[in-house]
N, C-alpha and C. Protein backbone atom coordinates (compact mmCIF):
# COMPACT_ATOMS: atom_id res chain seq x y z
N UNK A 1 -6.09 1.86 1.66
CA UNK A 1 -5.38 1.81 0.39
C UNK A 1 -5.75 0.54 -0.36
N UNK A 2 -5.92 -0.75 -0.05
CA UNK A 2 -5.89 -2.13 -0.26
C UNK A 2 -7.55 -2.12 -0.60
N UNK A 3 -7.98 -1.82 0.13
CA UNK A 3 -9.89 -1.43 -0.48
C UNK A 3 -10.13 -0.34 -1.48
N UNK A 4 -9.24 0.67 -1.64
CA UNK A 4 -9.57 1.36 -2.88
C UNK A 4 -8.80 1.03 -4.40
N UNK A 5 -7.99 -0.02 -3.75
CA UNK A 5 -7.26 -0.70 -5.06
C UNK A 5 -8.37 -1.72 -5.75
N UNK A 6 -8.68 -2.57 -4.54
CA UNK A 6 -9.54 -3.80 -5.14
C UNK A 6 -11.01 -3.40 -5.37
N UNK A 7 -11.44 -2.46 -5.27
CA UNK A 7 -13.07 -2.02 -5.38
C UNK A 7 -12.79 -1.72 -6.31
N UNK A 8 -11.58 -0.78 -7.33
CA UNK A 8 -11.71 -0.61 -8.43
C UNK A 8 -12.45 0.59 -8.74
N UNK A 9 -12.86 1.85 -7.65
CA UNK A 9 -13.52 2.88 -7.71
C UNK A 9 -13.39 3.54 -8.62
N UNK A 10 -12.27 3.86 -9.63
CA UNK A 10 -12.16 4.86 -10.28
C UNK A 10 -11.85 3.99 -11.85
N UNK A 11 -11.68 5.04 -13.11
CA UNK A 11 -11.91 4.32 -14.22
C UNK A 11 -10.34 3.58 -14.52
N UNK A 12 -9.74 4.77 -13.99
CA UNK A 12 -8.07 4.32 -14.36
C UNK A 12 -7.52 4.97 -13.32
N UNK A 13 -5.84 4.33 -12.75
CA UNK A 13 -5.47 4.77 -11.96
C UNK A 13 -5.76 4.22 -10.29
N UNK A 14 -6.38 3.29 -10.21
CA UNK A 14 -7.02 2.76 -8.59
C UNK A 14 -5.42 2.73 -7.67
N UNK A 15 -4.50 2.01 -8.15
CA UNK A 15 -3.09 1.92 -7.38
C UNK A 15 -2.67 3.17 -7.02
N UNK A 16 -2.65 3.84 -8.02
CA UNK A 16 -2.03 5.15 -8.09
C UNK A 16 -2.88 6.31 -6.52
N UNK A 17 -4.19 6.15 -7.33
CA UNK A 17 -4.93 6.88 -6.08
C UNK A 17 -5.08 6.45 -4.96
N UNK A 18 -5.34 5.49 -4.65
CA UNK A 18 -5.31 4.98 -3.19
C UNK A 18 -3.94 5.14 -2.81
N UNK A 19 -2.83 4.74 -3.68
CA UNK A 19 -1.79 4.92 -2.36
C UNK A 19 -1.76 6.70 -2.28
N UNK A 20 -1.73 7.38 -3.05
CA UNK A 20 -1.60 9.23 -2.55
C UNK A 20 -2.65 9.30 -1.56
N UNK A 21 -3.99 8.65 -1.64
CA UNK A 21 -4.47 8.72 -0.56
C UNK A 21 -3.83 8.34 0.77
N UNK A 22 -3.51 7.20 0.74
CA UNK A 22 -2.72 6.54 2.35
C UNK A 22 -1.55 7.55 2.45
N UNK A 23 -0.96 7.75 1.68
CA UNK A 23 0.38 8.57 1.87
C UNK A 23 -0.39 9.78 2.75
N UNK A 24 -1.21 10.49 2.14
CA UNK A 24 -1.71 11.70 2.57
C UNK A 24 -2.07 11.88 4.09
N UNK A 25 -2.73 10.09 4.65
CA UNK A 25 -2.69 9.94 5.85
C UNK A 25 -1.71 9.84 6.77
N UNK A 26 -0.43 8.85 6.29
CA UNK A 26 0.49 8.93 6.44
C UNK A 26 1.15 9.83 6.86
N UNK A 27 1.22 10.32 6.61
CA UNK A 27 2.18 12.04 6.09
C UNK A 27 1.51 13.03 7.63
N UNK A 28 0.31 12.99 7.72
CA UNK A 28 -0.85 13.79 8.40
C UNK A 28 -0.68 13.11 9.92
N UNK A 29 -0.05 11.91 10.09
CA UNK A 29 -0.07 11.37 11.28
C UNK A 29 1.16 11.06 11.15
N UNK A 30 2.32 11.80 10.95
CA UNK A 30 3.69 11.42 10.94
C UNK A 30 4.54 9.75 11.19
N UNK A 31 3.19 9.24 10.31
CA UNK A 31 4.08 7.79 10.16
C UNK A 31 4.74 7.55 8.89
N UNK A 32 5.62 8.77 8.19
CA UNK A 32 6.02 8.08 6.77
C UNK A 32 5.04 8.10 5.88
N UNK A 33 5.65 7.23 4.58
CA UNK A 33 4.67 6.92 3.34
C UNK A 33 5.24 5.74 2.99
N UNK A 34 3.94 5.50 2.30
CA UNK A 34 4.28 3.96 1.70
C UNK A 34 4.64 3.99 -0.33
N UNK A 35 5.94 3.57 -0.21
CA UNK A 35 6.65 3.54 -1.23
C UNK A 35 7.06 2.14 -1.84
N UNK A 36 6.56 1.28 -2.76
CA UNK A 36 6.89 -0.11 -3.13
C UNK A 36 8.36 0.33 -3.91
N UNK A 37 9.37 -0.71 -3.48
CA UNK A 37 10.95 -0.47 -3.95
C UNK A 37 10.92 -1.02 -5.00
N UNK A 38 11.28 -0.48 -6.37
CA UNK A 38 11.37 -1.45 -6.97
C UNK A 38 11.77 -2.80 -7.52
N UNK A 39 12.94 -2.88 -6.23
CA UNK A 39 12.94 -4.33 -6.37
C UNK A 39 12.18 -5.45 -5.74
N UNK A 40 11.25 -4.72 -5.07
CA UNK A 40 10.20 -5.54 -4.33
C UNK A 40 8.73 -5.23 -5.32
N UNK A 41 8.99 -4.65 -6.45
CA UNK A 41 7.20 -4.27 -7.22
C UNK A 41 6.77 -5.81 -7.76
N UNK A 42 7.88 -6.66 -8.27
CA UNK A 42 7.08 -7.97 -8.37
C UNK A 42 6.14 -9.02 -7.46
N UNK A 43 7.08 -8.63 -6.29
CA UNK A 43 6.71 -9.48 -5.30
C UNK A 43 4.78 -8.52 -4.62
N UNK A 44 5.13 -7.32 -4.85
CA UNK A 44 4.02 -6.79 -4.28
C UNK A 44 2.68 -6.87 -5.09
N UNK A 45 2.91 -7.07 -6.63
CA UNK A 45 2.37 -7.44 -7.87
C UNK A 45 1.66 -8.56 -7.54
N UNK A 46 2.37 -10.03 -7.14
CA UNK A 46 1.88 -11.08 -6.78
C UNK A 46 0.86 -11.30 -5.96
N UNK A 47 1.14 -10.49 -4.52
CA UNK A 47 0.27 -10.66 -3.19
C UNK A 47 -0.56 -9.59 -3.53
N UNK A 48 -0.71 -8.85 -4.37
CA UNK A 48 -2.14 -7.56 -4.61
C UNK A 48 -3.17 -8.45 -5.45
N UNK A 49 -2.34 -9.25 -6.08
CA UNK A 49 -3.04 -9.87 -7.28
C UNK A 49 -4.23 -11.33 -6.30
N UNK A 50 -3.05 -12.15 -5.14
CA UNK A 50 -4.06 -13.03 -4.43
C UNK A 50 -4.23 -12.39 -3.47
N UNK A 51 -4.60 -10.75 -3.22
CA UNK A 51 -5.25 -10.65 -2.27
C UNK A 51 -7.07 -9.67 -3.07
N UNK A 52 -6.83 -9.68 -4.48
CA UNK A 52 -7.90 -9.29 -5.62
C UNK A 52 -8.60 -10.37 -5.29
N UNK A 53 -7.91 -11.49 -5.49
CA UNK A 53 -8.71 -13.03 -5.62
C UNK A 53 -9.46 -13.60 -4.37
N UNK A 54 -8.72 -13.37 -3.60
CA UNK A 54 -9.17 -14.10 -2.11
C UNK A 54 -9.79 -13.05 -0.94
N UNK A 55 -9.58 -12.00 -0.93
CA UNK A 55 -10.14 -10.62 -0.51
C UNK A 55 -9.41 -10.82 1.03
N UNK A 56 -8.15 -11.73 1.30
CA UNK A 56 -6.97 -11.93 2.65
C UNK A 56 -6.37 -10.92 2.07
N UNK A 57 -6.40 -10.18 3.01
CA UNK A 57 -5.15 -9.05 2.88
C UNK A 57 -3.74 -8.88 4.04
N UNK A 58 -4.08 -10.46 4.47
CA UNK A 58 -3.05 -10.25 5.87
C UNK A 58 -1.38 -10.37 5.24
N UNK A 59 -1.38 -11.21 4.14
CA UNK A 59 -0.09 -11.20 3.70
C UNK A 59 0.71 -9.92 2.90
N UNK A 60 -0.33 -9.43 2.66
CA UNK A 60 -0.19 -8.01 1.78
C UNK A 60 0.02 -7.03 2.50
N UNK A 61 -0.39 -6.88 3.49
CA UNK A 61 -0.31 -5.73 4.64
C UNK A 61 1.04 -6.18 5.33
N UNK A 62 1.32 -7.60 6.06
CA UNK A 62 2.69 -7.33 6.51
C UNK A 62 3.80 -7.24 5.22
N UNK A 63 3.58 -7.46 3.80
CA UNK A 63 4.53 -7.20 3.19
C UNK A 63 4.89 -5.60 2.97
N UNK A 64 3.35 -4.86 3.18
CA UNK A 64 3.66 -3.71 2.97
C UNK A 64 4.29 -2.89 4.01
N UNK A 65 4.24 -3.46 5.43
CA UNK A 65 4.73 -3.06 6.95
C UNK A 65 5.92 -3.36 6.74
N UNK A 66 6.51 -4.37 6.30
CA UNK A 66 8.12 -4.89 6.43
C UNK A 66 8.76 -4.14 5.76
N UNK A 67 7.78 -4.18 4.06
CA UNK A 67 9.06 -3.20 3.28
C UNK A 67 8.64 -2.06 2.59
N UNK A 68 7.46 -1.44 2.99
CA UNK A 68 7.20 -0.18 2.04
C UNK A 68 7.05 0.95 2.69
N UNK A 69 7.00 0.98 3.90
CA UNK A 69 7.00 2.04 4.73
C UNK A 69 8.23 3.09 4.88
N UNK A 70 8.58 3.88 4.84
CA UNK A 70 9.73 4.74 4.33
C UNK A 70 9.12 6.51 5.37
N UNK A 71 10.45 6.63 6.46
CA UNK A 71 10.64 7.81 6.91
C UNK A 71 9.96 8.00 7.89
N UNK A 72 9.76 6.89 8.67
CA UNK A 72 8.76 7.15 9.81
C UNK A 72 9.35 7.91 10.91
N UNK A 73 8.68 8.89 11.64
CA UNK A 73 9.17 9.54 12.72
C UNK A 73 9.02 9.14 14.19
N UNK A 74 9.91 8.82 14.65
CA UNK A 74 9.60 8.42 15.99
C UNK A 74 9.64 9.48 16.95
N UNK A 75 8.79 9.37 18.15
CA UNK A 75 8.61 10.55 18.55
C UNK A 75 8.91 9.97 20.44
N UNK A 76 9.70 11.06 21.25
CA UNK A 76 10.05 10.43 22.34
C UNK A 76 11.41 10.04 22.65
């Protein structure tokens, strides 16, 4: 998701498509989807933005593990 945002593959829309993509994986391996809350879209705004700049995506990924993950199934 985080590599098809920052490569910028498509003309418009890169956020948008990459995450339906991850969701789609998501979804396909019953871990949930990833949903930014909106009271967390600033904060996720920030760390997408220095992880454009610096190409670290470690802070961005646990922000997205802590709080965007939504409906995961546990199995067992």
């Amino acid at each position: 998701m985080l590599y098809g945002m920052r490569k910028q593959l498509f003309w418009d829309g890169n956020k948008r498509t990459s995450t339906i993509c991850a969701n789609k994986i998501m979804i396909e391996n019953g871990a949930g989807i990833i949903k930014v809350p909106d009271t967390k879209l600033e904060e996720f705004n920030i760390l997408l933005t220095e992880f454009y700049n610096t190409n670290d995506n470690e802070k961005i990924k646990q922000f997205i593990f802590d709080n965007c993950i939504d409906g995961i199934i546990i199995e067992g």
